[in-house]
N, C-alpha and C. Protein backbone atom coordinates (compact mmCIF):
# COMPACT_ATOMS: atom_id res chain seq x y z
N UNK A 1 14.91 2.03 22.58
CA UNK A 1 13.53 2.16 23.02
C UNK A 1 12.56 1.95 21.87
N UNK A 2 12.86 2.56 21.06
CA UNK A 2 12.07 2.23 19.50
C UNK A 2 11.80 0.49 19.15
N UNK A 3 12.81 0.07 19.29
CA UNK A 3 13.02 -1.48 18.83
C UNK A 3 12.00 -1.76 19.76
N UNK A 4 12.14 -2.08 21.05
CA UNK A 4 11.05 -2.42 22.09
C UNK A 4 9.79 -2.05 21.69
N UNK A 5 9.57 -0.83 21.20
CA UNK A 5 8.26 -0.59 21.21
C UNK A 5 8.09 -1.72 19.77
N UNK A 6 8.53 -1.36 18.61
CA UNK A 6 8.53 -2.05 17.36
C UNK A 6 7.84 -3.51 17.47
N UNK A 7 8.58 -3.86 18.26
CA UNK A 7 8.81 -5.85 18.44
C UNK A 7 7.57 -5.73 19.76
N UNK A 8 7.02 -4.66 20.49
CA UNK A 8 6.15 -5.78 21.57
C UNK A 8 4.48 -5.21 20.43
N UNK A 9 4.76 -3.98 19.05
CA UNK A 9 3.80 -3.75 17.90
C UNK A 9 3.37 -5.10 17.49
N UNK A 10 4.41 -5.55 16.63
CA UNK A 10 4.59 -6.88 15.88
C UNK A 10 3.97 -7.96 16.61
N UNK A 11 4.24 -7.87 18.27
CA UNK A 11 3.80 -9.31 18.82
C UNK A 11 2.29 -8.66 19.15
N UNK A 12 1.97 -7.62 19.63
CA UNK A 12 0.33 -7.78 19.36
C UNK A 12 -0.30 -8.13 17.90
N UNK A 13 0.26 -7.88 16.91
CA UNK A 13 -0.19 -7.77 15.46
C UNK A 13 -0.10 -9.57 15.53
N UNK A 14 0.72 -10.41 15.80
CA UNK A 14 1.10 -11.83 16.03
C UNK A 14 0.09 -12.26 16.82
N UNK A 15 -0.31 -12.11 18.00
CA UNK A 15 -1.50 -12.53 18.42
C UNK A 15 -2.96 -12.32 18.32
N UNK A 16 -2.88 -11.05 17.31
CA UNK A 16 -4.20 -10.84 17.07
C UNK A 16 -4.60 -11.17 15.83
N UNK A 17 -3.72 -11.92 14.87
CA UNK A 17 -3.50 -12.78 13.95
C UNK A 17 -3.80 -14.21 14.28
N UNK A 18 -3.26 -14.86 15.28
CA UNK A 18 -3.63 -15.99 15.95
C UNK A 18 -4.45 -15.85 16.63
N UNK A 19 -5.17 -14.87 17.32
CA UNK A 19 -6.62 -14.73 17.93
C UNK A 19 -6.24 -16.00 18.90
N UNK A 20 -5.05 -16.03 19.94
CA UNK A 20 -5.04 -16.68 20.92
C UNK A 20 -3.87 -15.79 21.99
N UNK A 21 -3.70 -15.51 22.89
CA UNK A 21 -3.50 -15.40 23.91
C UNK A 21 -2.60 -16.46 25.07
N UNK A 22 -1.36 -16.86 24.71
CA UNK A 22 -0.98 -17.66 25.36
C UNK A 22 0.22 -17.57 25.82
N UNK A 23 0.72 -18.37 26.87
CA UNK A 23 2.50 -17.74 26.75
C UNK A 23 2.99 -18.38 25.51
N UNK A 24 2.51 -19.37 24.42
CA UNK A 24 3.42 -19.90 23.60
C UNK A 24 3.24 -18.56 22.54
N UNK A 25 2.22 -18.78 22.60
CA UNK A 25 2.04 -17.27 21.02
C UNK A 25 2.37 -16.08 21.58
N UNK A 26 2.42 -15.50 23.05
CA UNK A 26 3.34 -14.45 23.07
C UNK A 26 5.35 -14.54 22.88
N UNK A 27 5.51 -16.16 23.32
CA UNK A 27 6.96 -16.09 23.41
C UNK A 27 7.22 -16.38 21.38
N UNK A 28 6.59 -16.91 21.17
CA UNK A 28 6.80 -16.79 19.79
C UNK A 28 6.69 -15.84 18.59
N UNK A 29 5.35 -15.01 19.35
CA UNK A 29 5.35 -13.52 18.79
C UNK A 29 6.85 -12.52 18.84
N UNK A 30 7.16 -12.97 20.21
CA UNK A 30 8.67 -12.04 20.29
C UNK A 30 9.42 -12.60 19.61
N UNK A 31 9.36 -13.95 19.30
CA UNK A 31 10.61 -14.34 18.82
C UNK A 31 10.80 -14.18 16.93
N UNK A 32 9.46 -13.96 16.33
CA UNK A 32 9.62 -14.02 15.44
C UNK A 32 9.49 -12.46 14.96
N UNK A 33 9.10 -11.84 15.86
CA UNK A 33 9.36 -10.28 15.88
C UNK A 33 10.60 -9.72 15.84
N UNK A 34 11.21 -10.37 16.60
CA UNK A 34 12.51 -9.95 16.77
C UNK A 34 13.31 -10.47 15.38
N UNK A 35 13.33 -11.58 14.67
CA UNK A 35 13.97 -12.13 13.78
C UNK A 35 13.86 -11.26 12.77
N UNK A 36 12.29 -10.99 12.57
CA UNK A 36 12.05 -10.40 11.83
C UNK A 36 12.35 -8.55 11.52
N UNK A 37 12.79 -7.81 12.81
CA UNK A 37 13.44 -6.83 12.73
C UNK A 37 15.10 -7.10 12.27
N UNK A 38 15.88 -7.97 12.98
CA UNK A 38 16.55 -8.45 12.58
C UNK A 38 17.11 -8.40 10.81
N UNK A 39 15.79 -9.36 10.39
CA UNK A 39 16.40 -9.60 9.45
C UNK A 39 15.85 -8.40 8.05
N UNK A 40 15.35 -7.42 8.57
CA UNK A 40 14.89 -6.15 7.97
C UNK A 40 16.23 -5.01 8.08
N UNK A 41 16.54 -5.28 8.92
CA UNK A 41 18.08 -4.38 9.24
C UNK A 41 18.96 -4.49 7.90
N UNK A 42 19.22 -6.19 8.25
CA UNK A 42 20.36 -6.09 7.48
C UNK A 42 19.86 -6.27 5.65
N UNK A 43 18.79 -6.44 5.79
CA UNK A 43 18.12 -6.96 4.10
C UNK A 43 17.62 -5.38 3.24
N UNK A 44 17.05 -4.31 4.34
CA UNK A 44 16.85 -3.35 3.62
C UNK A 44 17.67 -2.11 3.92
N UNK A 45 17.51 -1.74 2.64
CA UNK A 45 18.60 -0.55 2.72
C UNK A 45 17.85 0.65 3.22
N UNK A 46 17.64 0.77 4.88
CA UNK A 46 16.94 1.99 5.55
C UNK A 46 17.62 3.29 5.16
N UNK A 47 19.01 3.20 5.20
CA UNK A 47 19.48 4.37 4.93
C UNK A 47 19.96 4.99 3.97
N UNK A 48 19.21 4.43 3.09
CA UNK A 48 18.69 5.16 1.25
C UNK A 48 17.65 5.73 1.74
N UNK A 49 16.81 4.91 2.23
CA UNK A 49 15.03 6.14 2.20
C UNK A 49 15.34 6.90 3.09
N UNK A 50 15.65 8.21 2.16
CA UNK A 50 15.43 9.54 2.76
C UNK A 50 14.10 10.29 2.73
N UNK A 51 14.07 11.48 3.37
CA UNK A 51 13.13 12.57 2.95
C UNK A 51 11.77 11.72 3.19
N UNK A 52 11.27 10.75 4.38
CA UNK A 52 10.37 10.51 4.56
C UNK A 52 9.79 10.60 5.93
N UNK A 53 8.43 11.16 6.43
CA UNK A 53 8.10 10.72 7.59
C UNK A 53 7.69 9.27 8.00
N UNK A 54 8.29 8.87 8.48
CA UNK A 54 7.56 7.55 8.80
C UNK A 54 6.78 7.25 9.68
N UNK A 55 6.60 8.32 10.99
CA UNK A 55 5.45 8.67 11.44
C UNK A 55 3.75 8.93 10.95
N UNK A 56 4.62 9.65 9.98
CA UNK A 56 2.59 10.08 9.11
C UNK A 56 2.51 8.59 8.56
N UNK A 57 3.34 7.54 7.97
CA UNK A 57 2.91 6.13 7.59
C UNK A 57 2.56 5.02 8.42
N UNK A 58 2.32 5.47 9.86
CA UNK A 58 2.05 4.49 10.88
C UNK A 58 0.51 3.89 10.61
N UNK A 59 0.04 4.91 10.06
CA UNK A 59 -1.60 3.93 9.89
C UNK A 59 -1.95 3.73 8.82
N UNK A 60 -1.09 4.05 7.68
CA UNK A 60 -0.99 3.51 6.43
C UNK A 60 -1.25 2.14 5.82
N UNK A 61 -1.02 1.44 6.82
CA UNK A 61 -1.30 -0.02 6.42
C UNK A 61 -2.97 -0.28 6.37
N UNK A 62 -3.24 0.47 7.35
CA UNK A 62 -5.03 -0.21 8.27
C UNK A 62 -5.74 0.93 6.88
N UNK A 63 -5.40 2.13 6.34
CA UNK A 63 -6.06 2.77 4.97
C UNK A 63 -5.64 2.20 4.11
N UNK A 64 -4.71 1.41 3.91
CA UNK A 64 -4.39 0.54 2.63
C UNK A 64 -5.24 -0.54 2.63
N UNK A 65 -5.74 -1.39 4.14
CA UNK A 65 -6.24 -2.53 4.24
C UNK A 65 -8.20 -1.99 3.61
N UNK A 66 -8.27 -0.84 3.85
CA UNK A 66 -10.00 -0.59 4.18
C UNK A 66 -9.57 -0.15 2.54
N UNK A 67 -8.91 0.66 2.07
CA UNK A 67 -9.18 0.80 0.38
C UNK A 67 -8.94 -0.35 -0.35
N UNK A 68 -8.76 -1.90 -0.06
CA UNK A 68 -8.48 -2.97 -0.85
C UNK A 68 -10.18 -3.70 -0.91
N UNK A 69 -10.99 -3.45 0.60
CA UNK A 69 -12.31 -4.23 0.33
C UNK A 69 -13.02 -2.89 -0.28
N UNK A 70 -12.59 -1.48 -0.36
CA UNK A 70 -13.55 -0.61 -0.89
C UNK A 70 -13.54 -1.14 -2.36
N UNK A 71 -11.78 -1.25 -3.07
CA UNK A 71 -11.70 -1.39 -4.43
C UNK A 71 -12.52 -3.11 -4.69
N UNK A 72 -12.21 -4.06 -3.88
CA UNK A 72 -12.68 -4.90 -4.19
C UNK A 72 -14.31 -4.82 -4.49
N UNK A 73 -15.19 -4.55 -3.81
CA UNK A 73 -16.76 -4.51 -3.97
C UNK A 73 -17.06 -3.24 -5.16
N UNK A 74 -15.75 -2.53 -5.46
CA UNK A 74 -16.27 -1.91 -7.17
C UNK A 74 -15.81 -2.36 -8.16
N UNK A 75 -14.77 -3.41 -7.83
CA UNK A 75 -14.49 -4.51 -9.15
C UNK A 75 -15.83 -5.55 -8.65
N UNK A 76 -16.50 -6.01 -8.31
CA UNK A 76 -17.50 -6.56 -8.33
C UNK A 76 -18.69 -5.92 -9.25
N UNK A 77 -18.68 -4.92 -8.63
CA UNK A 77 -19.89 -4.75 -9.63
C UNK A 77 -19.62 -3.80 -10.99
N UNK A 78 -18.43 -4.17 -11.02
CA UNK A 78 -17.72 -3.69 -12.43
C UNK A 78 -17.98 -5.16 -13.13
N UNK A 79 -17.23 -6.10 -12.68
CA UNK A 79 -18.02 -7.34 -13.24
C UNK A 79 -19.25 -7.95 -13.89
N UNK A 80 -19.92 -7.41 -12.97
CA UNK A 80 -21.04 -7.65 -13.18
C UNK A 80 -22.14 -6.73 -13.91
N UNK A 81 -21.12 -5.62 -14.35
CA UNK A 81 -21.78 -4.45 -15.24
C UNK A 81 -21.28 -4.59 -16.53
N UNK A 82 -20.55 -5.04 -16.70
CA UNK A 82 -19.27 -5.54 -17.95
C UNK A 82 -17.91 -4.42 -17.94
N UNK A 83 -17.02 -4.87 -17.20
CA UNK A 83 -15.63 -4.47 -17.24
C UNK A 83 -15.07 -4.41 -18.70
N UNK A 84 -14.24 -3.74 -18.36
CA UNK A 84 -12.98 -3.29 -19.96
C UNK A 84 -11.89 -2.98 -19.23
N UNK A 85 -10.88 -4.22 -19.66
CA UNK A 85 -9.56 -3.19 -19.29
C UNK A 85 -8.56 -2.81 -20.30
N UNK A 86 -7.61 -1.81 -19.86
CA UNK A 86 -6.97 -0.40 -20.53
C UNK A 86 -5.88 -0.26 -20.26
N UNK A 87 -4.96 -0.26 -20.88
CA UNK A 87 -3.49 0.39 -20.49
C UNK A 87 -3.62 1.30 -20.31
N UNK A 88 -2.72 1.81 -19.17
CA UNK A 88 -3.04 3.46 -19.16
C UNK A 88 -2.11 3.85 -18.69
N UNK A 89 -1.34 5.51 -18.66
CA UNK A 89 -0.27 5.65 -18.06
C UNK A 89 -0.76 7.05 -17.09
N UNK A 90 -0.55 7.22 -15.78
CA UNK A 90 -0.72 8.29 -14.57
C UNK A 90 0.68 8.70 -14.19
N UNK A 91 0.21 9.92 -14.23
CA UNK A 91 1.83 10.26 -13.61
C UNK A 91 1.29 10.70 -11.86
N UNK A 92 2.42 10.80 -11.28
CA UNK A 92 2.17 10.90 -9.65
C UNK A 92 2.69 12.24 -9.53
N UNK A 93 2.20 13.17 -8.13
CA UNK A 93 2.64 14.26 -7.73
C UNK A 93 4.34 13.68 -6.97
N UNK A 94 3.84 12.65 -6.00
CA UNK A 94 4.93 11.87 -5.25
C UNK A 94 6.43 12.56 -5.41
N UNK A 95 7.54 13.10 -5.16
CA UNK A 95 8.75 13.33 -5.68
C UNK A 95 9.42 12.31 -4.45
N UNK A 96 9.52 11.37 -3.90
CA UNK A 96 10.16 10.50 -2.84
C UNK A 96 10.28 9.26 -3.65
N UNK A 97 11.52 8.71 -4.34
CA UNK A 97 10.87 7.10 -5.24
C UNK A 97 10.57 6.35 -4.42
N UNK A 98 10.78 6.22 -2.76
CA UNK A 98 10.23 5.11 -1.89
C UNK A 98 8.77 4.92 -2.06
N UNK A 99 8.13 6.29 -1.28
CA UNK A 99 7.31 6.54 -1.60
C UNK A 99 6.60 6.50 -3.06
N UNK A 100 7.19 6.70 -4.23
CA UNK A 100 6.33 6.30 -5.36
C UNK A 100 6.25 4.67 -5.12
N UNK A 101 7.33 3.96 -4.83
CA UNK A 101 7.17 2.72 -5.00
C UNK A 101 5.96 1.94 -4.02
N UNK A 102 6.14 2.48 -2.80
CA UNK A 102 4.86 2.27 -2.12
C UNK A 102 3.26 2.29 -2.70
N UNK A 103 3.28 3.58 -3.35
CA UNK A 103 2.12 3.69 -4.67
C UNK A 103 1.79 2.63 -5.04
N UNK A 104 3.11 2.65 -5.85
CA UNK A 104 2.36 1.86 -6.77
C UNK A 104 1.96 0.29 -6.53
N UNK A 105 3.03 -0.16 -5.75
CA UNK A 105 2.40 -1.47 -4.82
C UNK A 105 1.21 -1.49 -3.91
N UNK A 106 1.04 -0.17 -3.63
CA UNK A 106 -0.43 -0.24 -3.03
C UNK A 106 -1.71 0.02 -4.11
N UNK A 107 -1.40 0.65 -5.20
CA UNK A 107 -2.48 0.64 -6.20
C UNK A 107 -2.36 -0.70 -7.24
N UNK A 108 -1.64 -1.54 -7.16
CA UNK A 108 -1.45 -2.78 -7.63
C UNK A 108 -2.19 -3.87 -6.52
N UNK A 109 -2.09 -3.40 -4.92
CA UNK A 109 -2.81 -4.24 -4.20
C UNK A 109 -4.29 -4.30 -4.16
N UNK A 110 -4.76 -3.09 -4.31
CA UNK A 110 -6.10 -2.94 -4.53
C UNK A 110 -6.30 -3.35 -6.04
N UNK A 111 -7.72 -4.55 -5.78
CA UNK A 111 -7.92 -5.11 -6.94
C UNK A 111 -8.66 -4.20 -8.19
N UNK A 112 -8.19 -4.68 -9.39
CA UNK A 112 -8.77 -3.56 -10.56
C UNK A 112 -7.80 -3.15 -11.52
N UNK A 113 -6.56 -3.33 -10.48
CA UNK A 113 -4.94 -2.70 -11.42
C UNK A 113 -4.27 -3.38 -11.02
N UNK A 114 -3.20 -3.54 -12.26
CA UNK A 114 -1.74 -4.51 -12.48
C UNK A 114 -0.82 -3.27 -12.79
N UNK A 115 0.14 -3.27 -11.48
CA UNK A 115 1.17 -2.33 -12.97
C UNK A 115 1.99 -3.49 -13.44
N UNK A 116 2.23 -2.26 -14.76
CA UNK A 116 3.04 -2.74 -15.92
C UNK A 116 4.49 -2.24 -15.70
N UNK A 117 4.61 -0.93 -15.86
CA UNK A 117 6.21 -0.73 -15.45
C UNK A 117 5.97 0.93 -14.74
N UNK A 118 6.77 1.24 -13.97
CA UNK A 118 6.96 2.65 -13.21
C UNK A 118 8.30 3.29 -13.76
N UNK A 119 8.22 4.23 -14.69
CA UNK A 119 9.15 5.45 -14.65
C UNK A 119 9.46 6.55 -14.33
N UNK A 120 10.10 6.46 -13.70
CA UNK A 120 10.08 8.25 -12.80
C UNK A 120 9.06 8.15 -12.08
N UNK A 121 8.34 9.92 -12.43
CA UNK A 121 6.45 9.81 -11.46
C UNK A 121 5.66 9.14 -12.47
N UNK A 122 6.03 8.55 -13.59
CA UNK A 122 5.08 8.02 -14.34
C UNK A 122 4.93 6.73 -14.17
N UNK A 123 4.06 5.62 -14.52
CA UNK A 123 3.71 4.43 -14.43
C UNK A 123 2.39 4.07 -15.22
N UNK A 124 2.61 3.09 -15.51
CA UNK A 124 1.62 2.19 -16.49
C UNK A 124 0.99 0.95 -16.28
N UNK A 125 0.17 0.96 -16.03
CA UNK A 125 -1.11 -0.14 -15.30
C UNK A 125 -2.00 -0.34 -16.14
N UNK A 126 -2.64 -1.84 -15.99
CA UNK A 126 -3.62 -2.27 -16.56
C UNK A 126 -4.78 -2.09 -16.00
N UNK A 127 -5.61 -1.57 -15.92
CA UNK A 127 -6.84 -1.01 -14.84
C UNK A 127 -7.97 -1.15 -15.89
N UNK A 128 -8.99 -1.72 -14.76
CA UNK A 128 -10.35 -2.73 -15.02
C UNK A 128 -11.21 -1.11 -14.91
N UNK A 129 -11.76 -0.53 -16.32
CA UNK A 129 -12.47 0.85 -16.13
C UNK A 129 -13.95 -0.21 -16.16
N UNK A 130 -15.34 0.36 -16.20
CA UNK A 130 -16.39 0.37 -16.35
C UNK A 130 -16.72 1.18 -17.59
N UNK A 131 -17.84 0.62 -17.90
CA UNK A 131 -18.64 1.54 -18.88
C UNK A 131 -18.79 2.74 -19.03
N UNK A 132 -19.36 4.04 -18.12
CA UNK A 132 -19.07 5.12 -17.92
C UNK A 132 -17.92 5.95 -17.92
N UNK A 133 -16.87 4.59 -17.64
CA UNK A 133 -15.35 5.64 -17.89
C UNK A 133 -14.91 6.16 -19.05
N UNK A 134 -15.28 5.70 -19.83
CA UNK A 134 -14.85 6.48 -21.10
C UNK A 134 -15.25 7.99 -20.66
N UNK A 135 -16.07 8.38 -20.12
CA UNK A 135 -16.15 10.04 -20.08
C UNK A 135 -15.38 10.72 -18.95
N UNK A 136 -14.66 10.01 -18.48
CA UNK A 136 -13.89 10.39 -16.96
C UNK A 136 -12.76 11.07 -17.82
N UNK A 137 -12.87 12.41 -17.28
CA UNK A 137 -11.31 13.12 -17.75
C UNK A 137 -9.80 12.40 -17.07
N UNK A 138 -8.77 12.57 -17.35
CA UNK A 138 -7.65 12.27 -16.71
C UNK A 138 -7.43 12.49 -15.49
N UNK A 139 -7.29 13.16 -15.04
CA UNK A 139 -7.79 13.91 -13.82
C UNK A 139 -8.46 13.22 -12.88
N UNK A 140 -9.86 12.57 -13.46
CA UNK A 140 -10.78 12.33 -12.95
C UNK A 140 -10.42 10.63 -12.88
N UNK A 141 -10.02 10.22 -14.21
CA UNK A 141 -9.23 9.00 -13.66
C UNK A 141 -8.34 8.60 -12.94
N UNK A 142 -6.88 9.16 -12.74
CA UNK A 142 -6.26 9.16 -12.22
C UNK A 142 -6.49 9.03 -10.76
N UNK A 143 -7.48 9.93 -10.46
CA UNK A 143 -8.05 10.01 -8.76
C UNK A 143 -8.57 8.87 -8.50
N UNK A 144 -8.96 8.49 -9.63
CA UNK A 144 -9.73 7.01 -9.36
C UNK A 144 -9.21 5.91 -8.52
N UNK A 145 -7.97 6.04 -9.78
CA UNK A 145 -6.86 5.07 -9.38
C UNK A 145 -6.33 5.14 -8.14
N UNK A 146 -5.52 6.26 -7.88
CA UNK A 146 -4.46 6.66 -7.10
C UNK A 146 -4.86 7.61 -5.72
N UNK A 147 -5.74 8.30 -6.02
CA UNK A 147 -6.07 9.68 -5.45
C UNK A 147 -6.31 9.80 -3.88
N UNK A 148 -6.76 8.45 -3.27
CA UNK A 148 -6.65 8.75 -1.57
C UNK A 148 -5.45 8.27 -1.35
N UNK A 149 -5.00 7.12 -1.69
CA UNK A 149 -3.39 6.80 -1.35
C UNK A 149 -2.60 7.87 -1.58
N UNK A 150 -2.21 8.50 -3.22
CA UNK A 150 -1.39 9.51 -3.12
C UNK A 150 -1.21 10.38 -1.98
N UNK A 151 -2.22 11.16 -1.44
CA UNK A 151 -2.89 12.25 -0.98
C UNK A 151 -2.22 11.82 0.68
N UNK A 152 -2.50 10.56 0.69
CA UNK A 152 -1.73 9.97 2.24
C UNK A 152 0.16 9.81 2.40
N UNK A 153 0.40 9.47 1.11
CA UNK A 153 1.52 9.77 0.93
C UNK A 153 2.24 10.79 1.16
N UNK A 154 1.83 11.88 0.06
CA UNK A 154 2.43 12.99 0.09
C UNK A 154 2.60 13.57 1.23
N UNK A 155 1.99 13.27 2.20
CA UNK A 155 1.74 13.95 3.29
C UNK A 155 3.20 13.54 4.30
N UNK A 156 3.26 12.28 4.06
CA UNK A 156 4.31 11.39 4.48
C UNK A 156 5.93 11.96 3.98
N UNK A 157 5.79 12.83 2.37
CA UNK A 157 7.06 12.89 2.00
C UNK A 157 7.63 14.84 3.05
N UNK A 158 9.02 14.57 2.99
CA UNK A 158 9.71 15.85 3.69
C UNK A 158 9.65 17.03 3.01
């Protein structure tokens, strides 16, 4: 029953991507829905990620999508204020490594930061500060970075 629901998800997400409505883009929505569960089965290792809800991550994507144009329009006018960027290293509350890894690919998607390498809860990114940051405590950076994603996460871990 899950799969069904999964694959007829995917084929609305497929046509509302193609912004057409047809039997070809629905029979092709299934079909590449389906391949594509398919080929997620056997390619990822589901049953390593433990200790996660994957329920609380159902709308995770659509807050990942709205924090990428938030970060984008403050690297703009970080630009245009004169940017500096910084190595820096944050450690995460996170104790799930799926979940850290999600992190950090989602704070790498939002523009501003590159990571560099992830150890443990720690990780090291290149992040585009502004002028004023120099007075931002750690704390206060870190949130910068990380701080609504984490916060959605954690929520996600068991």
């Amino acid at each position: 029953m899950t799969v069904i629901f999964v694959v007829l998800a995917l084929t609305c997400v497929w046509i509302l991507l193609l912004e057409s409505i047809t039997v070809a883009t629905i029979a092709t929505g299934l079909i590449v829905s389906t391949a594509t569960l398919i080929f997620c089965k056997r390619a990822l290792p589901m049953d390593k990620i433990t200790n996660v809800r994957f329920y609380k991550l159902a709308m995770y994507p659509l807050f990942l999508i709205w924090q990428v144009y938030v970060a984008g329009f403050h690297v703009i006018k970080l630009i245009f204020t004169g940017a500096q960027a910084e190595i820096i290293q944050v450690k995460t509350e996170i104790e799930n490594e799926s979940l850290r890894i999600i992190l950090v690919d989602s704070v790498t998607l939002t523009p501003g930061s590159v990571l560099v390498k992830l150890d443990g809860d720690e990780f090291t990114l290149l992040w585009l500060k502004g002028k004023g940051d120099d007075e931002l405590t750690d704390k206060e950076r870190d949130y910068a970075i990380k701080g609504r994603l984490e916060k959605w996460l954690i929520r996600a871990q068991k």
